[in-house]
C-alpha atoms as a PDB file:
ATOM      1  CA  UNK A   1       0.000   0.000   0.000  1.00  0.00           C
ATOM      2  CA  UNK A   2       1.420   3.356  -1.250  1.00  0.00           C
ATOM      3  CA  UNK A   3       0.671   6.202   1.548  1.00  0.00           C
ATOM      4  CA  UNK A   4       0.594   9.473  -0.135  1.00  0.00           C
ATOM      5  CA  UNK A   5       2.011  11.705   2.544  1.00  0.00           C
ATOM      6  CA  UNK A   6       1.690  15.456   0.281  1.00  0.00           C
ATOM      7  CA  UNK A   7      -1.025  16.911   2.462  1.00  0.00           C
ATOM      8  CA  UNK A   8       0.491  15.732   5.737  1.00  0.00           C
ATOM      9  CA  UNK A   9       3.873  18.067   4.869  1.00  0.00           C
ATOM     10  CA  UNK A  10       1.925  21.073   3.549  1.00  0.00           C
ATOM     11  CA  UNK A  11      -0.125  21.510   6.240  1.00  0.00           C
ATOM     12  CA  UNK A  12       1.052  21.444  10.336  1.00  0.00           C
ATOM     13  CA  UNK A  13      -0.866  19.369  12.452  1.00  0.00           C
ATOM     14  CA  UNK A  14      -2.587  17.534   9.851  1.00  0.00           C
ATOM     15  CA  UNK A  15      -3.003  13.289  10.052  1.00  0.00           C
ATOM     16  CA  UNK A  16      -4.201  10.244   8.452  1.00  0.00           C
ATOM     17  CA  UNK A  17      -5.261   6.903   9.813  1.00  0.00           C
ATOM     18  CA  UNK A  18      -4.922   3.959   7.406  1.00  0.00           C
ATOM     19  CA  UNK A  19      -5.818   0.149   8.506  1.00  0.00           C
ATOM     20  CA  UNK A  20      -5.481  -2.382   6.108  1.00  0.00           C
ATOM     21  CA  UNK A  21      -4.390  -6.205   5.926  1.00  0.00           C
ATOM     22  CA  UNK A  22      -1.144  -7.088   4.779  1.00  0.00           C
ATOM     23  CA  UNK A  23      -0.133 -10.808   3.613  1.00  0.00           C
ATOM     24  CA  UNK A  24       2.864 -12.377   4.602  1.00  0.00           C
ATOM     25  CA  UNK A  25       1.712 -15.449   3.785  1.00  0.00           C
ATOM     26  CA  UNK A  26       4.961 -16.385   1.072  1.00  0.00           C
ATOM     27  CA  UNK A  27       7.193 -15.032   3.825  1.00  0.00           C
ATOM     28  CA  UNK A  28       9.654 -18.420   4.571  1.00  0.00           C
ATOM     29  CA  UNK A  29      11.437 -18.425   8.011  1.00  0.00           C
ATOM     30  CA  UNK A  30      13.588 -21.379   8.641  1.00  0.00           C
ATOM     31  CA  UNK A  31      12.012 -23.397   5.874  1.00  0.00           C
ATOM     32  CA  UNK A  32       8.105 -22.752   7.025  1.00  0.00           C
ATOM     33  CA  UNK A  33       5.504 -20.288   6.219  1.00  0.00           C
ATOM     34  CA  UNK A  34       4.487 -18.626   9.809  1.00  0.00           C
ATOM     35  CA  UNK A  35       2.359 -15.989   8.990  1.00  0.00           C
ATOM     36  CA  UNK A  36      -0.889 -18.213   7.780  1.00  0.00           C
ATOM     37  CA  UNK A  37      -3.221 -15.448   8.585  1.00  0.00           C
ATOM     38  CA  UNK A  38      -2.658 -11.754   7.500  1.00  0.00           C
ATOM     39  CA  UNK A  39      -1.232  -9.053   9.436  1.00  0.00           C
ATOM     40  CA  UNK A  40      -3.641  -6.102  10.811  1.00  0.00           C
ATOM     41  CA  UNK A  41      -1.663  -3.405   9.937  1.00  0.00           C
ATOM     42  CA  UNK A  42      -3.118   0.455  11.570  1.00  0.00           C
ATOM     43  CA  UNK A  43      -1.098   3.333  10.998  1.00  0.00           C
ATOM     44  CA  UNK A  44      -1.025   6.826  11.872  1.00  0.00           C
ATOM     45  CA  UNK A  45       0.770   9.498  10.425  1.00  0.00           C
ATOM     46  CA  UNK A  46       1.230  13.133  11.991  1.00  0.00           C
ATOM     47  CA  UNK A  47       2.820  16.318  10.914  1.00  0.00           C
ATOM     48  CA  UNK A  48       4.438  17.400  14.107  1.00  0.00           C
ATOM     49  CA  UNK A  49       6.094  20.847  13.662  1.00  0.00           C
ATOM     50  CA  UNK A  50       7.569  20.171  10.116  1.00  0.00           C
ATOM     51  CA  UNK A  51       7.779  16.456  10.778  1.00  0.00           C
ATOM     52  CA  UNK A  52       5.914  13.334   9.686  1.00  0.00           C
ATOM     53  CA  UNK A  53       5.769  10.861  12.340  1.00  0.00           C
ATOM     54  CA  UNK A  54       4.743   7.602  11.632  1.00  0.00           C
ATOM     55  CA  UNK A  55       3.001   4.948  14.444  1.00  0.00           C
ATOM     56  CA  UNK A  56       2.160   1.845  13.245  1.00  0.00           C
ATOM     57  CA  UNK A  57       0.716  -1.253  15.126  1.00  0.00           C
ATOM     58  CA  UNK A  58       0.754  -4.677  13.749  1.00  0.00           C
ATOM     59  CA  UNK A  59      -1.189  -7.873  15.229  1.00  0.00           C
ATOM     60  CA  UNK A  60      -1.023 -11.201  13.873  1.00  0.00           C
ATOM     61  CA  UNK A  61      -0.888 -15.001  14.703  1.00  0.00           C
ATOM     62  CA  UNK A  62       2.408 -16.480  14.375  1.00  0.00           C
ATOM     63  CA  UNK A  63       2.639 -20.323  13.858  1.00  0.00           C
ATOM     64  CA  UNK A  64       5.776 -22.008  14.224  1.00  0.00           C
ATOM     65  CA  UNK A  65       7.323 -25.221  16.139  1.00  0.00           C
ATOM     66  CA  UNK A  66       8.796 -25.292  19.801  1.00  0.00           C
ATOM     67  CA  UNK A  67      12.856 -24.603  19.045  1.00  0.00           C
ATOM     68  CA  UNK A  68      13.702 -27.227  21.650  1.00  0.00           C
ATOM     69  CA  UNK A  69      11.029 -30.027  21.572  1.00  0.00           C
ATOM     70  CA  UNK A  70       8.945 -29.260  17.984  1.00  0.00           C
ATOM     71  CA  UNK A  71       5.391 -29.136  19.188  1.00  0.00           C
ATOM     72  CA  UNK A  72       3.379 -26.735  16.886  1.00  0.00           C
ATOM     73  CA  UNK A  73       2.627 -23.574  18.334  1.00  0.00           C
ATOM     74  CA  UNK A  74       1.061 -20.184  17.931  1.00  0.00           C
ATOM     75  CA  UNK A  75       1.564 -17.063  19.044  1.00  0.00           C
ATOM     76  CA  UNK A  76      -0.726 -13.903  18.917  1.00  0.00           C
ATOM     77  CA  UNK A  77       2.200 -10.856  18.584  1.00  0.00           C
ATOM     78  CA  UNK A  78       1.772  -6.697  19.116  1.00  0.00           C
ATOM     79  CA  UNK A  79       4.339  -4.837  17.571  1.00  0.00           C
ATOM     80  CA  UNK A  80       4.265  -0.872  17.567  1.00  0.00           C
ATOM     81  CA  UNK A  81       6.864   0.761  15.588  1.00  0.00           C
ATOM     82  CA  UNK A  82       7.237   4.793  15.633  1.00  0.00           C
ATOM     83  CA  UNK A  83       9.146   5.960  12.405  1.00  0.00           C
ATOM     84  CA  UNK A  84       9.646  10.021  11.282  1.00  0.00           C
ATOM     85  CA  UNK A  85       9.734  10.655   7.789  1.00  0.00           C
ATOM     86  CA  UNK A  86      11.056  13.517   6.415  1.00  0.00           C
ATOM     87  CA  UNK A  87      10.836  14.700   2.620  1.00  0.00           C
ATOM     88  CA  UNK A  88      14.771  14.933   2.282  1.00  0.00           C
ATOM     89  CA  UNK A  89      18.153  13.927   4.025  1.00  0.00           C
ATOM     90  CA  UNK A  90      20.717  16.601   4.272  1.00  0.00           C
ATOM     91  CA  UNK A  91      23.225  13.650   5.259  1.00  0.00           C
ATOM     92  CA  UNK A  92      23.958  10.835   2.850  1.00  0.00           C
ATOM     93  CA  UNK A  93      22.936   7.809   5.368  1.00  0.00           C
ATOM     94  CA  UNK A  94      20.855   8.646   8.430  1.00  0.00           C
ATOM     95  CA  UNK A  95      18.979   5.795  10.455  1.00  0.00           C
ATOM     96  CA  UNK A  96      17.174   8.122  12.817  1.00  0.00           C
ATOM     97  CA  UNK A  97      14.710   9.256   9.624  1.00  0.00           C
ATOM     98  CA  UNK A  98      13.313   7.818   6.239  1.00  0.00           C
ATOM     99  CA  UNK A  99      13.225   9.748   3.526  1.00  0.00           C
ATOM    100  CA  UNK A 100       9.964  10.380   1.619  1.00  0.00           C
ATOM    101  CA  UNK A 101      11.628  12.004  -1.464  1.00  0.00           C
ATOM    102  CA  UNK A 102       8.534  11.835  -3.419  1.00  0.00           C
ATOM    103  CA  UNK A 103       5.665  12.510  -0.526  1.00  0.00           C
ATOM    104  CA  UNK A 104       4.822   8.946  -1.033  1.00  0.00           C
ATOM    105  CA  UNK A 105       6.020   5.872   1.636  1.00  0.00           C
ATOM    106  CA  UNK A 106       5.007   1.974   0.246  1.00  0.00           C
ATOM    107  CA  UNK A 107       3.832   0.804   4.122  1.00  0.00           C
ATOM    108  CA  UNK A 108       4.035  -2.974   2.627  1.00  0.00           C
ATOM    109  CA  UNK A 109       7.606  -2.873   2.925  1.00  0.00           C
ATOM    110  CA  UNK A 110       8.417  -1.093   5.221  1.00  0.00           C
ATOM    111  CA  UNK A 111       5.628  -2.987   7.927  1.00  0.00           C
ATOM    112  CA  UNK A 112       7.063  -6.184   6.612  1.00  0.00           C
ATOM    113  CA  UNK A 113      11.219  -5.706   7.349  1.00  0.00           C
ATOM    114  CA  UNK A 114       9.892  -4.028  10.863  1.00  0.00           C
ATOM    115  CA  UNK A 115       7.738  -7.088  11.552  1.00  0.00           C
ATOM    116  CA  UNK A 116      10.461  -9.291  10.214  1.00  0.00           C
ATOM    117  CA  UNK A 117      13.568  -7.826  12.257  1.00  0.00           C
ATOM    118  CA  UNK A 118      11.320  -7.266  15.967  1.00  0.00           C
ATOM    119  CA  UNK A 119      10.848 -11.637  15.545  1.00  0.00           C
ATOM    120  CA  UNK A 120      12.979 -13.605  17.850  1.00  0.00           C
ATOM    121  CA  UNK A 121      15.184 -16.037  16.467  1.00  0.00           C
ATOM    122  CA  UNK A 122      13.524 -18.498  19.011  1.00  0.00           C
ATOM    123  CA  UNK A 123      10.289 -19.685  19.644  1.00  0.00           C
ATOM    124  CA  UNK A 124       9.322 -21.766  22.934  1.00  0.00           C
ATOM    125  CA  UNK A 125       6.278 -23.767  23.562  1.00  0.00           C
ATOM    126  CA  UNK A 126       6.683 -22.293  27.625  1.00  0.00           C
ATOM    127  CA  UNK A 127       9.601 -20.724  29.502  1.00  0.00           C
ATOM    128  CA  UNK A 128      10.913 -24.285  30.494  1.00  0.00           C
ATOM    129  CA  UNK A 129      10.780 -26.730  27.371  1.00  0.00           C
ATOM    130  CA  UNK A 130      12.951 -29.365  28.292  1.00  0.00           C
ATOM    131  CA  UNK A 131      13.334 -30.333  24.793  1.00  0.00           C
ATOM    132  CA  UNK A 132      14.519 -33.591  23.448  1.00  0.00           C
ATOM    133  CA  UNK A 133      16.241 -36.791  24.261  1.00  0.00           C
ATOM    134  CA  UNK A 134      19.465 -36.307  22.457  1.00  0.00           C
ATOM    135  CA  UNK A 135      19.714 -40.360  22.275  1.00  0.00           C
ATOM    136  CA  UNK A 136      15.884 -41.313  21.375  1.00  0.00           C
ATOM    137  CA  UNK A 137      13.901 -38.346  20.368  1.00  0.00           C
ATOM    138  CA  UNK A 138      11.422 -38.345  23.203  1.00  0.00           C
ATOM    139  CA  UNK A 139       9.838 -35.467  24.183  1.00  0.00           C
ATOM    140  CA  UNK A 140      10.656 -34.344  27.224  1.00  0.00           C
ATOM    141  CA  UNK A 141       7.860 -32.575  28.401  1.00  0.00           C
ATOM    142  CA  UNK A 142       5.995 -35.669  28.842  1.00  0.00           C
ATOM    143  CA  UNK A 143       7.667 -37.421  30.843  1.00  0.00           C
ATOM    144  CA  UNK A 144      11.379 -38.757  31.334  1.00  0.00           C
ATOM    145  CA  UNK A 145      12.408 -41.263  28.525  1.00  0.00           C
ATOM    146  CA  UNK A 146      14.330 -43.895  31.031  1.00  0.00           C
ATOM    147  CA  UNK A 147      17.670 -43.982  28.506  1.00  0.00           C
ATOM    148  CA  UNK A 148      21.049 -43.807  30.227  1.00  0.00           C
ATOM    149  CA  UNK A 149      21.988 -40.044  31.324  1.00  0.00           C
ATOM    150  CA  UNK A 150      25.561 -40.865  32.555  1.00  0.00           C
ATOM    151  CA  UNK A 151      28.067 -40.174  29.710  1.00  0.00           C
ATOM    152  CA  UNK A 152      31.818 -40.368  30.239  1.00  0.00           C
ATOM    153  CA  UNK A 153      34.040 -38.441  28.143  1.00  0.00           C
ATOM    154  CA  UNK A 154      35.749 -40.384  25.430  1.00  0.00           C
ATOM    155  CA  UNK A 155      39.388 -39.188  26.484  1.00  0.00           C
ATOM    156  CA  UNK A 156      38.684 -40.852  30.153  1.00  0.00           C
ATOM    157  CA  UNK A 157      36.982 -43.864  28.267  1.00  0.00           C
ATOM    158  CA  UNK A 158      41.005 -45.420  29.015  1.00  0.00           C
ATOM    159  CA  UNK A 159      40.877 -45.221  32.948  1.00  0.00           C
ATOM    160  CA  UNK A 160      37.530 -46.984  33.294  1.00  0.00           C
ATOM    161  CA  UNK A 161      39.438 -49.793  31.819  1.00  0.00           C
ATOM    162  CA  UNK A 162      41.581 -49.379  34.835  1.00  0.00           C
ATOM    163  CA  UNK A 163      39.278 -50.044  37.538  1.00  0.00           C
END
């Protein structure tokens, strides 16, 4: 979605409110699509004294697997991202703005890379996931598997020979 921003820097004090849906759905994370609903996407924009601010707030349903024991899971997440947009950078490369050269800001991309870099590289199904049994597989979570815990380093494997 293209959000024409002309009559927010001509005039002070003026906004806009957009809310829209935005798909994510052919978004691949780690080999598996996790956005199977779209994103609610509501955005405000505000000339401030000269200056466009933009707050947006994004709410979807994440689906994903447990990093430590792979049950399916899913997540409702809030973001809210504040952005000011300005119509042109007196410095080559300036991270603290985003430049609107041409009034106009396409909120599909930049909603998606926000959405995309505020996701944690891990998901758990709760705080403490126990995870796997590195020998069988088992899920831990249910219950203790019964294999053999003890392991003895291979450089000491000599010594127990010993005794």
């Amino acid at each position: 979605m293209l959000l024409d921003l002309k009559e927010l820097f001509v005039s002070d004090g003026a906004s806009k409110d957009v809310s829209y849906a935005l798909s994510l759905s052919e978004v691949e994370i780690a080999g598996e699509r996790p956005f199977n609903s779209p994103v609610e996407i509501h955005a405000h924009a505000e000339n401030k004294a000269g200056m466009v601010t933009l707050e947006i707030d994004a709410s979807f349903t994440y689906h994903t697997a447990c990093s430590r024991c792979l049950v399916p899971i899913e997540r409702p997440i809030n973001y809210h991202f504040s952005h000011k947009i300005i119509d042109n950078l007196e410095e080559e490369y300036n991270d603290d703005y985003i430049e609107a050269p041409d009034l106009s800001l396409d909120l599909d991309e930049l909603c998606s890379s926000d959405i995309l870099l505020e996701l944690p590289t891990k998901f758990l199904c709760r705080g403490d996931c126990q995870g796997l049994c590195q020998k069988c597989g088992h899920n831990l979570n249910l219950g203790d598997c019964g294999c053999d815990k003890t392991e003895i380093d291979p450089r000491l494997e000599a010594l127990k020979a010993l005794l």
